[in-house]
PDB file of N, CA and C in Angstrom:
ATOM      1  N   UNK A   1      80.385 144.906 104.903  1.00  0.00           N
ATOM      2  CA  UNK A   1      80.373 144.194 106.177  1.00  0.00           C
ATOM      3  C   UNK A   1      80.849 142.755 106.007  1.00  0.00           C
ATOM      4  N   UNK A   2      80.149 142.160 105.271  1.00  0.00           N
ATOM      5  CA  UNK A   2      81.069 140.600 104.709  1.00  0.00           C
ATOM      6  C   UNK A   2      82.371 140.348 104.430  1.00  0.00           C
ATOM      7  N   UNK A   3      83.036 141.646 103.695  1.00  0.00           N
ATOM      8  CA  UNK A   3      84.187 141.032 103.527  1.00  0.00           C
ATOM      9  C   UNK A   3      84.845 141.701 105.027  1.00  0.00           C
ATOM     10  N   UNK A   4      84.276 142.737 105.850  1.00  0.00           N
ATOM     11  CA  UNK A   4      85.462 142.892 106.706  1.00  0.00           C
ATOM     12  C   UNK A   4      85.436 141.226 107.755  1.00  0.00           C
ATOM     13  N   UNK A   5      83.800 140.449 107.588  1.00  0.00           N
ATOM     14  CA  UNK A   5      83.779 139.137 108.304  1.00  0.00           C
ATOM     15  C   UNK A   5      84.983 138.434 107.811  1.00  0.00           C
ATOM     16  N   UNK A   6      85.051 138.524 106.769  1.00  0.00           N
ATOM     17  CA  UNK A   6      85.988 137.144 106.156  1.00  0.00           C
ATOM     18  C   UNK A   6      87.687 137.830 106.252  1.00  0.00           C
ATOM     19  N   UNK A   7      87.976 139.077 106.321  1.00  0.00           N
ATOM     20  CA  UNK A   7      89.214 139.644 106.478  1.00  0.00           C
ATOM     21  C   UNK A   7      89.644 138.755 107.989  1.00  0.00           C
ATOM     22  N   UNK A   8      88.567 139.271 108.777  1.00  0.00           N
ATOM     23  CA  UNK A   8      88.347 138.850 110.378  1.00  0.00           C
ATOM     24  C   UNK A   8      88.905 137.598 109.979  1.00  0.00           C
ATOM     25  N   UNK A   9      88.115 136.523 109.311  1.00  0.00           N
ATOM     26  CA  UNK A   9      88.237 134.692 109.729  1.00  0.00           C
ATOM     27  C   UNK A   9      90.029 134.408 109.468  1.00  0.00           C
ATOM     28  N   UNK A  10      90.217 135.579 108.071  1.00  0.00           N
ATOM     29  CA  UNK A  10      91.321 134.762 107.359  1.00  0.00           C
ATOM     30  C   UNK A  10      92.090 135.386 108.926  1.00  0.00           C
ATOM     31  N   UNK A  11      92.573 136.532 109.394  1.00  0.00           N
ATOM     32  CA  UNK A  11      93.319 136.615 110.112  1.00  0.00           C
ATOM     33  C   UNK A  11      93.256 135.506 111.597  1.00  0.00           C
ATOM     34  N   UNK A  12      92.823 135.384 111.607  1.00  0.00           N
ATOM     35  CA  UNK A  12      91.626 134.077 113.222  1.00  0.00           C
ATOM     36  C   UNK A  12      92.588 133.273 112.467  1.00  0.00           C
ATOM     37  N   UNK A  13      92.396 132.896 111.110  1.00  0.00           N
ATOM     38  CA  UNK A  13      93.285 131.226 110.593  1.00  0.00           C
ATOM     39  C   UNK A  13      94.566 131.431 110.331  1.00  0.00           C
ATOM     40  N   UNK A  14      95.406 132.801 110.266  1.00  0.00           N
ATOM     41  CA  UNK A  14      96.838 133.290 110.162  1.00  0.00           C
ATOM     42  C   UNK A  14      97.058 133.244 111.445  1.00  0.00           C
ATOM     43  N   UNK A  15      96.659 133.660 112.576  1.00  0.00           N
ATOM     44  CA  UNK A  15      97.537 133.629 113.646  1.00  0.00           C
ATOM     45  C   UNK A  15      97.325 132.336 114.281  1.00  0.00           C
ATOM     46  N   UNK A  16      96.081 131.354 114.308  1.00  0.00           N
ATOM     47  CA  UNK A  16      95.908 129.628 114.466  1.00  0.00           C
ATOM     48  C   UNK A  16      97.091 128.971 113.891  1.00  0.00           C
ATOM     49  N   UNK A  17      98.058 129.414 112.743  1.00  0.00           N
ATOM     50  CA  UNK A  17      98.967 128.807 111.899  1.00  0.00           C
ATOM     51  C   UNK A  17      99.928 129.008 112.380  1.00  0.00           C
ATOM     52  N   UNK A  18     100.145 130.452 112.523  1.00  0.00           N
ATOM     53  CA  UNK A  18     101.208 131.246 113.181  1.00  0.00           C
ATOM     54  C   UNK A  18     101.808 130.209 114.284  1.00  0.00           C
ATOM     55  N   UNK A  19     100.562 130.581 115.674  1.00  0.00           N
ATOM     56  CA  UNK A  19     101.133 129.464 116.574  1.00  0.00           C
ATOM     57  C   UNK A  19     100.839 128.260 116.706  1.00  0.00           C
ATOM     58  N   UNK A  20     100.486 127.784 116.086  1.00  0.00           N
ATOM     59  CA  UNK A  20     100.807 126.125 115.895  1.00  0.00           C
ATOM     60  C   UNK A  20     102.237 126.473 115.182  1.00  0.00           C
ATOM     61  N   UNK A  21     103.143 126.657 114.594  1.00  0.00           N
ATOM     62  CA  UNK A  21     104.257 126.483 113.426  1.00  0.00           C
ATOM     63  C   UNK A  21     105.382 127.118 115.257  1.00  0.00           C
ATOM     64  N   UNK A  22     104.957 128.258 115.711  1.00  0.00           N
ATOM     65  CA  UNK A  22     106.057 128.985 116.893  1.00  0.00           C
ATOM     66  C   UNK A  22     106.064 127.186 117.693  1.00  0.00           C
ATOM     67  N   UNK A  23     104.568 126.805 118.039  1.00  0.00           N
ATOM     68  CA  UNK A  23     104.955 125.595 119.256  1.00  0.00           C
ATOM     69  C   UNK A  23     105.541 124.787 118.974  1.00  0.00           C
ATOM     70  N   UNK A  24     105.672 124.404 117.455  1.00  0.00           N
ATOM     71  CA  UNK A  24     106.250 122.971 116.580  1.00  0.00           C
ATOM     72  C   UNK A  24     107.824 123.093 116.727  1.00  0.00           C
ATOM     73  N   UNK A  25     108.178 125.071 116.709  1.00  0.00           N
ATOM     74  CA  UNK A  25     109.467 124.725 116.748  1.00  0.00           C
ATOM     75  C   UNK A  25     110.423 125.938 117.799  1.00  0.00           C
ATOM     76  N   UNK A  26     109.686 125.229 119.163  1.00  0.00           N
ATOM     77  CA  UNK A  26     110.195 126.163 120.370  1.00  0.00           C
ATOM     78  C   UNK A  26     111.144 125.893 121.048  1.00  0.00           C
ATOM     79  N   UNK A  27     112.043 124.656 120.424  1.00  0.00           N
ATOM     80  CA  UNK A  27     113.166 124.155 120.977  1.00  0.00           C
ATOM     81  C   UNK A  27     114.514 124.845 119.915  1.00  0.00           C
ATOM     82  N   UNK A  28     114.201 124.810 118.716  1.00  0.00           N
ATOM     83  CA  UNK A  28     114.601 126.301 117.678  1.00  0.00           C
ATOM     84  C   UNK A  28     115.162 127.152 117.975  1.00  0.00           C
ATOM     85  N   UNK A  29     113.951 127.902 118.265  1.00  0.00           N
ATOM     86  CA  UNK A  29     113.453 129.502 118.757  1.00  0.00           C
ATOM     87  C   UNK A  29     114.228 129.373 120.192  1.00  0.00           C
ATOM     88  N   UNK A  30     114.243 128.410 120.745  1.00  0.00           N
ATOM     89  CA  UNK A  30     115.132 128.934 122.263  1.00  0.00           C
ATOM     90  C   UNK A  30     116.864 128.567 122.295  1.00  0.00           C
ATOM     91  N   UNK A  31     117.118 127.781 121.274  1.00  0.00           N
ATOM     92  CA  UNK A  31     118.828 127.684 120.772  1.00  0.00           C
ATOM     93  C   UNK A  31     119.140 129.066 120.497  1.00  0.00           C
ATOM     94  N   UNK A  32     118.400 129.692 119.188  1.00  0.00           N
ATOM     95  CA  UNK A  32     118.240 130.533 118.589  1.00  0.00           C
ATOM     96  C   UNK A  32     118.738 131.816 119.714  1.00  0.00           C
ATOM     97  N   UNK A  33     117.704 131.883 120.637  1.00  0.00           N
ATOM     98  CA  UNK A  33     117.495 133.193 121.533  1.00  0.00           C
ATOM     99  C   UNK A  33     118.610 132.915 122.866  1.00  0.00           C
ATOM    100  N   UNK A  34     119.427 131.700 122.825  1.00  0.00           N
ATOM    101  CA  UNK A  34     120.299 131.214 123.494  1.00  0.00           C
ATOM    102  C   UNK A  34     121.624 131.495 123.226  1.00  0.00           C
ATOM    103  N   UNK A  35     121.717 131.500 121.606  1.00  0.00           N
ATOM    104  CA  UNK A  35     122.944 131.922 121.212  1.00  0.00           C
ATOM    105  C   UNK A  35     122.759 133.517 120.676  1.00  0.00           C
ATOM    106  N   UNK A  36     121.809 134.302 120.529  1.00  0.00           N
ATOM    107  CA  UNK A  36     121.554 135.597 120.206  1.00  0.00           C
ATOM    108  C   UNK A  36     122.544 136.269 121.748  1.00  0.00           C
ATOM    109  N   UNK A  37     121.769 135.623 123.020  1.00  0.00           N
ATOM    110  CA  UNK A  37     122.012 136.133 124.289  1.00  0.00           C
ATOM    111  C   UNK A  37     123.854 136.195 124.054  1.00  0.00           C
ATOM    112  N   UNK A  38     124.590 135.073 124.105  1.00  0.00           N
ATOM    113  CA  UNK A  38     125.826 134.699 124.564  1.00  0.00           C
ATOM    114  C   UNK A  38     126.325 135.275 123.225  1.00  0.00           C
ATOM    115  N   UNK A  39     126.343 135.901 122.061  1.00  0.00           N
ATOM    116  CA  UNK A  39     126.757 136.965 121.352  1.00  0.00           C
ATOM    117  C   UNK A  39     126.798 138.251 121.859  1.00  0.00           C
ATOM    118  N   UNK A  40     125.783 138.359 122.858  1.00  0.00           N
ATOM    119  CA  UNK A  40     125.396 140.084 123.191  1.00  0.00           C
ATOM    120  C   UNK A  40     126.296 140.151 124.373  1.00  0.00           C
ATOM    121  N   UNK A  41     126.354 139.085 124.860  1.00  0.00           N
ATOM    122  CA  UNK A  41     126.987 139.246 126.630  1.00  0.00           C
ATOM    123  C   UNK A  41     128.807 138.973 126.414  1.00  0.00           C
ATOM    124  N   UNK A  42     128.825 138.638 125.410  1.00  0.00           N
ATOM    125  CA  UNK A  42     130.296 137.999 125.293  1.00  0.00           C
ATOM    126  C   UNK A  42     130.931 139.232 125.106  1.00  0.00           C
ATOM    127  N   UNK A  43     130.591 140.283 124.456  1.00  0.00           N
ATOM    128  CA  UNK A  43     131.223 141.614 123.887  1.00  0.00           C
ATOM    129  C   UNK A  43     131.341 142.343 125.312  1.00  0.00           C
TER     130      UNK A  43
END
């Protein structure tokens, strides 16, 4: 039972990291998904 607690916390502090790191770099991530788009549409 303890370690499935602490499996629990570490994942709680992987996805806390996760998005803090996505919000830090959502100006990135939307160039990124900006030029993904105008590759797909250009064809």
């Amino acid at each position: 039972m303890e370690l499935f607690l602490i499996l629990k916390i570490i994942f709680v502090i992987g996805v806390a990291i996760a998005l803090y790191a996505v919000a830090r770099n959502l100006d990135i991530i939307r160039i990124i998904l900006i030029y993904w788009k105008d590759l797909i549409l250009r064809k």
